[in-house]
N, C-alpha and C. Protein backbone atom coordinates (compact mmCIF):
# COMPACT_ATOMS: atom_id res chain seq x y z
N UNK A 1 12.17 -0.24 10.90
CA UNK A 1 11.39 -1.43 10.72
C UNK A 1 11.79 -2.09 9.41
N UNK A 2 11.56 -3.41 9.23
CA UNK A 2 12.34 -4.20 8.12
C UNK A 2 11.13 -4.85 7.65
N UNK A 3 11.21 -4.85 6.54
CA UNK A 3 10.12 -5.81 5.93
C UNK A 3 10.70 -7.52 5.63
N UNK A 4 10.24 -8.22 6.33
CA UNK A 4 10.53 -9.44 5.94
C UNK A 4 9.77 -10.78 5.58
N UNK A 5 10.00 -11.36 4.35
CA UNK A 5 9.36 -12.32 3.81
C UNK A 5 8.47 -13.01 4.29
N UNK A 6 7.02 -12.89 3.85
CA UNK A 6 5.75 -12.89 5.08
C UNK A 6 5.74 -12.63 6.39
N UNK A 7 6.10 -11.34 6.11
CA UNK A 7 5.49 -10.47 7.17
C UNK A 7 4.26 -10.21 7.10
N UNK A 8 3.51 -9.64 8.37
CA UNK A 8 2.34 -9.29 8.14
C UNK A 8 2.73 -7.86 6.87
N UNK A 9 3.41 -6.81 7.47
CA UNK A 9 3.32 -5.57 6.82
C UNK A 9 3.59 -5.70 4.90
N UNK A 10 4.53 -7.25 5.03
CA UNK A 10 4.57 -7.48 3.34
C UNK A 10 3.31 -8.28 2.89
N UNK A 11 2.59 -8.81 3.62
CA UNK A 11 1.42 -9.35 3.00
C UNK A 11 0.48 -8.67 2.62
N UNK A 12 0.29 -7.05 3.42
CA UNK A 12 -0.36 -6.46 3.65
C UNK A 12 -0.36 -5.15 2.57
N UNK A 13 1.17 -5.46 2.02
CA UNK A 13 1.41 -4.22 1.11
C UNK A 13 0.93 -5.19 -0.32
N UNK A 14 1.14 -6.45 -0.36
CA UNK A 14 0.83 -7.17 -1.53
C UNK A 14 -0.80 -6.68 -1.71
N UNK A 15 -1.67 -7.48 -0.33
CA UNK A 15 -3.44 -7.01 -0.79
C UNK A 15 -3.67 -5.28 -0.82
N UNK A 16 -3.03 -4.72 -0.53
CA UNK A 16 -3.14 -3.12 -1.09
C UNK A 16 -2.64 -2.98 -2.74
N UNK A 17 -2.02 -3.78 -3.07
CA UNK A 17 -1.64 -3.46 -4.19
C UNK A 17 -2.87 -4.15 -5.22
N UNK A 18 -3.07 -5.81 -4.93
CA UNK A 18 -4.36 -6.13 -5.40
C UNK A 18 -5.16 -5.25 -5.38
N UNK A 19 -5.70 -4.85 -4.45
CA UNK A 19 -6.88 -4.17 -4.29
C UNK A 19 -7.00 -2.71 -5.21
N UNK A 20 -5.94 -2.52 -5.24
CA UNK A 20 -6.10 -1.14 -5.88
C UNK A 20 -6.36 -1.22 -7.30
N UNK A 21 -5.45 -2.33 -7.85
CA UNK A 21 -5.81 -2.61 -9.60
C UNK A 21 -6.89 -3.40 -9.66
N UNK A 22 -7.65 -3.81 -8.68
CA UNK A 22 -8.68 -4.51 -8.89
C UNK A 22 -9.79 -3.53 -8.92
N UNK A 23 -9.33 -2.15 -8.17
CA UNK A 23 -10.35 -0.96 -8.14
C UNK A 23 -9.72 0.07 -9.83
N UNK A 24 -8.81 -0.45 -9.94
CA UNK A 24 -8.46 0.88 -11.35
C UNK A 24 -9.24 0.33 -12.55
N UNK A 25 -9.35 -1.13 -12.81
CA UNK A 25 -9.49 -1.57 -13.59
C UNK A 25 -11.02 -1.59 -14.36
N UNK A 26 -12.06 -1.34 -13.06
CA UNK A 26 -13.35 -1.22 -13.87
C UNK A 26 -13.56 0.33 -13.52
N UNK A 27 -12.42 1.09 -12.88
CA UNK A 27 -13.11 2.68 -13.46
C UNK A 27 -12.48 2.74 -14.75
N UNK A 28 -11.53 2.07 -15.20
CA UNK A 28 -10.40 2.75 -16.56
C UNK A 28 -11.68 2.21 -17.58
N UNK A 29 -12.15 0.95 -17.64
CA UNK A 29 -13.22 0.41 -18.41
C UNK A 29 -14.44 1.40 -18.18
N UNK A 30 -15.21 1.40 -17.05
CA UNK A 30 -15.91 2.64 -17.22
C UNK A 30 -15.94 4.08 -17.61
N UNK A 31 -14.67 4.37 -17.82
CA UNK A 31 -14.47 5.76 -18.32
C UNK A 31 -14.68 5.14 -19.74
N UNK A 32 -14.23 4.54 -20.49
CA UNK A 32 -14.41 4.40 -21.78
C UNK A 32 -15.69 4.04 -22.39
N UNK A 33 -16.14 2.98 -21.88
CA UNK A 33 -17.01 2.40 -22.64
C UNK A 33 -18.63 3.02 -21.95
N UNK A 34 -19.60 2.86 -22.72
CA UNK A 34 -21.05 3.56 -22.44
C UNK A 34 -20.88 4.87 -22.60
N UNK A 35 -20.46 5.46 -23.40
CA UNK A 35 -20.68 6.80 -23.80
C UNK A 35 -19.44 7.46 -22.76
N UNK A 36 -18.73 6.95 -21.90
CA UNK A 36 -18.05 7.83 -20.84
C UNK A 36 -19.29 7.45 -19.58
N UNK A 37 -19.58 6.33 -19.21
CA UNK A 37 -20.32 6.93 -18.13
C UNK A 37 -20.10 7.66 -16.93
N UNK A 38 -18.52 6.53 -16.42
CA UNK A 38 -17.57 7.57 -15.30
C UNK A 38 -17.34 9.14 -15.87
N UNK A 39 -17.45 9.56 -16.77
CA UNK A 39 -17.03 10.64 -17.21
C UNK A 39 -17.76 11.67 -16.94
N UNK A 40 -19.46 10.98 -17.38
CA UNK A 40 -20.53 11.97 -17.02
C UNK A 40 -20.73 12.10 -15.66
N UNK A 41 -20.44 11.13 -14.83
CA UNK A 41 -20.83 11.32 -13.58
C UNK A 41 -19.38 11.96 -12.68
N UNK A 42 -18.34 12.39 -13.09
CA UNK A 42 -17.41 13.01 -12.92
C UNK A 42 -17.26 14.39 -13.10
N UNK A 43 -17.69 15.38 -14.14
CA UNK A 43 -17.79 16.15 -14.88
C UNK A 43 -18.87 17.29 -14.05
N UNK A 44 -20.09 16.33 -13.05
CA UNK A 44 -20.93 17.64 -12.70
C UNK A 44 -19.93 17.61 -11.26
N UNK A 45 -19.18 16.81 -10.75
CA UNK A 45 -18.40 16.54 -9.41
C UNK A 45 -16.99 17.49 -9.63
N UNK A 46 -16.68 17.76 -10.98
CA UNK A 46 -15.39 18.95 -11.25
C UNK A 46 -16.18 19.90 -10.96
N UNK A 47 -17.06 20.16 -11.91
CA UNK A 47 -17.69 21.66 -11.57
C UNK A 47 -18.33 22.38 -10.36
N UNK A 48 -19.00 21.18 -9.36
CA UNK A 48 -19.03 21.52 -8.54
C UNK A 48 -17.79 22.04 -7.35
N UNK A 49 -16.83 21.30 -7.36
CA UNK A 49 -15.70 21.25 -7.12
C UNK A 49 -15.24 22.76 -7.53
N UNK A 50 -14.96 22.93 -8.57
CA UNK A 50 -14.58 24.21 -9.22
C UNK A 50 -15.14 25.87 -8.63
N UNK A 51 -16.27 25.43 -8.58
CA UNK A 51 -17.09 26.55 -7.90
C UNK A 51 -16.74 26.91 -6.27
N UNK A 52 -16.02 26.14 -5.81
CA UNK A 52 -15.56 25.72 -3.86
C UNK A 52 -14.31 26.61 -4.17
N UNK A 53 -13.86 27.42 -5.16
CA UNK A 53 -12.31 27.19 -5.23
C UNK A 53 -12.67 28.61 -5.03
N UNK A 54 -11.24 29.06 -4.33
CA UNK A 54 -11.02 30.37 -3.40
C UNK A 54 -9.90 30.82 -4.12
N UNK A 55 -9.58 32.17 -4.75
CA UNK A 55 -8.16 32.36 -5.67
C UNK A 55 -7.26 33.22 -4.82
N UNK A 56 -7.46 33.14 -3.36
CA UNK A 56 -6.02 33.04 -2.50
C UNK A 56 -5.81 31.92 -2.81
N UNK A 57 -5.92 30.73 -2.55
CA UNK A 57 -5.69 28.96 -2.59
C UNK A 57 -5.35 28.70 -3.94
N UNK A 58 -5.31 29.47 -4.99
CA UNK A 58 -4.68 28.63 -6.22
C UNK A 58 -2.68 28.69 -6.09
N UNK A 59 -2.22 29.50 -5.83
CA UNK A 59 -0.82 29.05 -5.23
C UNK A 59 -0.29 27.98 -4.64
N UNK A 60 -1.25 28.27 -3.52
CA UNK A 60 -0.57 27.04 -2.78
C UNK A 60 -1.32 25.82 -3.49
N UNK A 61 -2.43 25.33 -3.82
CA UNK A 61 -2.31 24.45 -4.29
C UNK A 61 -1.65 23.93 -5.66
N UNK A 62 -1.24 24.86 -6.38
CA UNK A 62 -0.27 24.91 -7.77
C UNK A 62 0.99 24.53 -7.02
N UNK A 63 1.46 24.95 -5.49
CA UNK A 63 2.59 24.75 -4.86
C UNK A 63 2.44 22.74 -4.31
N UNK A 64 1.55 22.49 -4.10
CA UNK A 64 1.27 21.54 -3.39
C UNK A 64 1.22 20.06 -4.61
N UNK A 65 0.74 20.36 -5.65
CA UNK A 65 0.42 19.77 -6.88
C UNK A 65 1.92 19.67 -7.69
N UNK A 66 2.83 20.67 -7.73
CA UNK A 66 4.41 21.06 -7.95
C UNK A 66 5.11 19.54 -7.06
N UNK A 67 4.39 19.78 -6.41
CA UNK A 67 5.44 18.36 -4.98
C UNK A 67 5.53 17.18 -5.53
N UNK A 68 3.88 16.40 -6.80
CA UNK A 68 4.15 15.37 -6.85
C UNK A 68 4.21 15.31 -8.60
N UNK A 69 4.45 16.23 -9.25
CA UNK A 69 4.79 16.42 -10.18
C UNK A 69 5.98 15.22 -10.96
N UNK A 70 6.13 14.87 -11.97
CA UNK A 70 6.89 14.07 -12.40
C UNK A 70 8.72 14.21 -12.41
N UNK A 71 8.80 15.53 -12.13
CA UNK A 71 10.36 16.01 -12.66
C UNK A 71 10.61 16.41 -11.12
N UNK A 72 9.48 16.69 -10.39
CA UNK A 72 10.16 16.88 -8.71
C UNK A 72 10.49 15.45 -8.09
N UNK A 73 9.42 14.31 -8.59
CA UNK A 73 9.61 13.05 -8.07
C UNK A 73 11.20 12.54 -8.41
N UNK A 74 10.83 12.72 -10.30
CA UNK A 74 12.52 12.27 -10.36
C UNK A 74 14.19 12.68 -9.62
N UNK A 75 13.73 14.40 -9.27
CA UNK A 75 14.91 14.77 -8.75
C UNK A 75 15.30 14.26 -7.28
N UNK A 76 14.22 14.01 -6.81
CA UNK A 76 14.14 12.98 -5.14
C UNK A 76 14.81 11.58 -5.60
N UNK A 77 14.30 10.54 -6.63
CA UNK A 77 14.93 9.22 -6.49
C UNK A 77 16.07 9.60 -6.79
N UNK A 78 16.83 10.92 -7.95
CA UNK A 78 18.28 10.72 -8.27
C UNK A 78 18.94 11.28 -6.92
N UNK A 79 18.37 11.97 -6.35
CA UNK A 79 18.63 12.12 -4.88
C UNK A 79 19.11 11.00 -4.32
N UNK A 80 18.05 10.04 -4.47
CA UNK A 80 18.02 9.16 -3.27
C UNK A 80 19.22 7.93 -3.26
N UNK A 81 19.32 7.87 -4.80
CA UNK A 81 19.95 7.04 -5.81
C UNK A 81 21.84 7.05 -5.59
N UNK A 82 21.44 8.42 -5.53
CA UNK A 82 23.17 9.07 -5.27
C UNK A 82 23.18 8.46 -3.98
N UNK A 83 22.56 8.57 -2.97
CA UNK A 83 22.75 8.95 -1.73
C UNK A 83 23.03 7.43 -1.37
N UNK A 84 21.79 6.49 -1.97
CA UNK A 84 22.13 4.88 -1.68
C UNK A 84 23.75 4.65 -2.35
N UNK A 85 24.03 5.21 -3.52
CA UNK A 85 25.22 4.53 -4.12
C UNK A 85 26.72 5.13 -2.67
N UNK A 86 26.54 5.98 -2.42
CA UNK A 86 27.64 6.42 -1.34
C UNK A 86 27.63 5.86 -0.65
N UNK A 87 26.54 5.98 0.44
CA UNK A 87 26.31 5.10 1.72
C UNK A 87 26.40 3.65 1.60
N UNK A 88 26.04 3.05 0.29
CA UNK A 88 25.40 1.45 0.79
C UNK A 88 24.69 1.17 0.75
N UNK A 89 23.65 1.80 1.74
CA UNK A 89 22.76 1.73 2.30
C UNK A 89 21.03 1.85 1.28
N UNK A 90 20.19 0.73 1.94
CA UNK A 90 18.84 1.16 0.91
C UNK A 90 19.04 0.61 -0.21
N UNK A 91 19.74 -0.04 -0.83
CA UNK A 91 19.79 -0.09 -2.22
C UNK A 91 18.14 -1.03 -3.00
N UNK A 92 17.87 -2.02 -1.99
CA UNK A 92 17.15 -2.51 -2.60
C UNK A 92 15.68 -1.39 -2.61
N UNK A 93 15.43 -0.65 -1.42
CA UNK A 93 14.34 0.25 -1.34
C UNK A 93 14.40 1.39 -2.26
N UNK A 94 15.62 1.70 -2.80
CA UNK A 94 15.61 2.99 -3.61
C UNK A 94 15.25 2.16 -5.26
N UNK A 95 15.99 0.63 -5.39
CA UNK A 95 15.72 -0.01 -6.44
C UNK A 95 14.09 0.08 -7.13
N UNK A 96 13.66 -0.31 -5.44
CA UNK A 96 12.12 -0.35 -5.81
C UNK A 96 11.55 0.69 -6.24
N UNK A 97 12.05 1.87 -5.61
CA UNK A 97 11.07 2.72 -5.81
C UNK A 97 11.51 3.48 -7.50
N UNK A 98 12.48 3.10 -7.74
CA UNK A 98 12.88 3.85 -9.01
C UNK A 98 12.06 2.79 -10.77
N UNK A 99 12.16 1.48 -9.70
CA UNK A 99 11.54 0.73 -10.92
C UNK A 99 10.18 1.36 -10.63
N UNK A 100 9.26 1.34 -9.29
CA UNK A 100 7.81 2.00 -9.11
C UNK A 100 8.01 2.97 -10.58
N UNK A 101 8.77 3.68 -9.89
CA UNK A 101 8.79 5.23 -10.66
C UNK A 101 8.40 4.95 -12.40
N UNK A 102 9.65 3.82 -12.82
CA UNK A 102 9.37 3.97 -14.27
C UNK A 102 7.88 3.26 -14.66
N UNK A 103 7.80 2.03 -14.18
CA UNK A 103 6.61 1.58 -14.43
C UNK A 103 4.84 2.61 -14.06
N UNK A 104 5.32 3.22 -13.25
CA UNK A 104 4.55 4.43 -13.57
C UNK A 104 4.01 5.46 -14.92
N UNK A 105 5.98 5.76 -14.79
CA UNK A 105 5.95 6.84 -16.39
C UNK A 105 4.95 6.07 -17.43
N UNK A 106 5.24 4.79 -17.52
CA UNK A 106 4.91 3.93 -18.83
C UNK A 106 3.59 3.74 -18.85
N UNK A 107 3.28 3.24 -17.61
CA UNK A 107 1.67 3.47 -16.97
C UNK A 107 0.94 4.31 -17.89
N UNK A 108 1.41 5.81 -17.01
CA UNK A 108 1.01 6.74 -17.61
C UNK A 108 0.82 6.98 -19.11
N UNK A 109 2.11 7.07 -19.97
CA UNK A 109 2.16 7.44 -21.41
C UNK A 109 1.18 6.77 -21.69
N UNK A 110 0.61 5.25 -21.83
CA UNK A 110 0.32 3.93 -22.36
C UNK A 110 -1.04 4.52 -22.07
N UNK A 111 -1.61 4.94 -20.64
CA UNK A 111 -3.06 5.31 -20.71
C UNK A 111 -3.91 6.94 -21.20
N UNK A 112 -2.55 7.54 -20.73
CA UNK A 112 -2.79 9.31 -21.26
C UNK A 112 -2.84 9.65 -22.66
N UNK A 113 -1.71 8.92 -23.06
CA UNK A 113 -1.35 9.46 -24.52
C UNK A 113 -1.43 8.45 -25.77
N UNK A 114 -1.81 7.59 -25.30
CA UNK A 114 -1.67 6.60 -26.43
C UNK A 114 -2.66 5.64 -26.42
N UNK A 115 -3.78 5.35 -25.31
CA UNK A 115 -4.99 5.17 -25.51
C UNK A 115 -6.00 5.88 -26.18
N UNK A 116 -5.86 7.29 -25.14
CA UNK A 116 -6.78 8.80 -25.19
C UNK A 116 -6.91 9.08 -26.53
C-alpha cells in the first residue's frame, strides 16, 4: 500500500499525530505544575500495579521492554538503512523513520534530563 498526497490513510496519520501532542501536552504540564498532580494520581496506580506483578513474568517482560529499548531500535534503522542503501528501495520511509528516531532521542534528553 502507498501513501499518497491526501490520502485518506495520510490525512489520517496527520490527525493521529495532532491528537497525540494535543494529549502529551497538558499531561507534561500536569505532571509539573500543582504540586505534581499527575504524579500523585499516578504513584497509587504504580503501586497498585506493582503488587499484580508475578516474578516468573519479570524476564520476559525485561525481554519484552529490551525490544523497544533505544540501542535495539537503533540497530533495526541501521539495519534498515543499509538495507534501503543496497536495494533502492524505501528510502524515503527509512528517511522518515530515522529522522522519527532522532527527533525522539532529543525529545527525550530535552524532557528526561534537562527539564527533570
Amino acid at each position: 500500500m502507498t501513501v499518497r498526497d491526501g490520502s485518506l490513510v495520510g490525512r489520517r496519520a496527520g490527525w493521529v499525530a495532532a491528537g497525540a501532542a494535543a494529549l502529551f501536552v497538558p499531561l507534561a504540564v500536569l505532571a509539573r505544575v500543582d504540586e505534581g498532580l499527575l504524579l500523585r494520581i499516578d504513584r497509587p496506580v504504580n503501586r497498585a500495579m506493582l503488587d499484580l506483578r508475578e516474578p516468573w513474568l519479570d524476564p520476559v517482560m525485561k525481554a519484552v521492554s529490551y525490544l523497544g529499548s533505544r540501542w535495539t531500535v537503533a540497530g533495526v534503522l541501521v539495519a534498515l538503512s543499509l538495507w534501503s542503501l543496497v536495494t533502492g528501495r524505501a528510502r524515503v520511509t527509512v528517511l522518515a523513520m530515522l529522522l522519527t528516531y532522532a527527533l525522539t532521542l532529543g525529545l527525550q534528553v530535552l524532557l528526561k534530563e534537562v527539564l527533570v
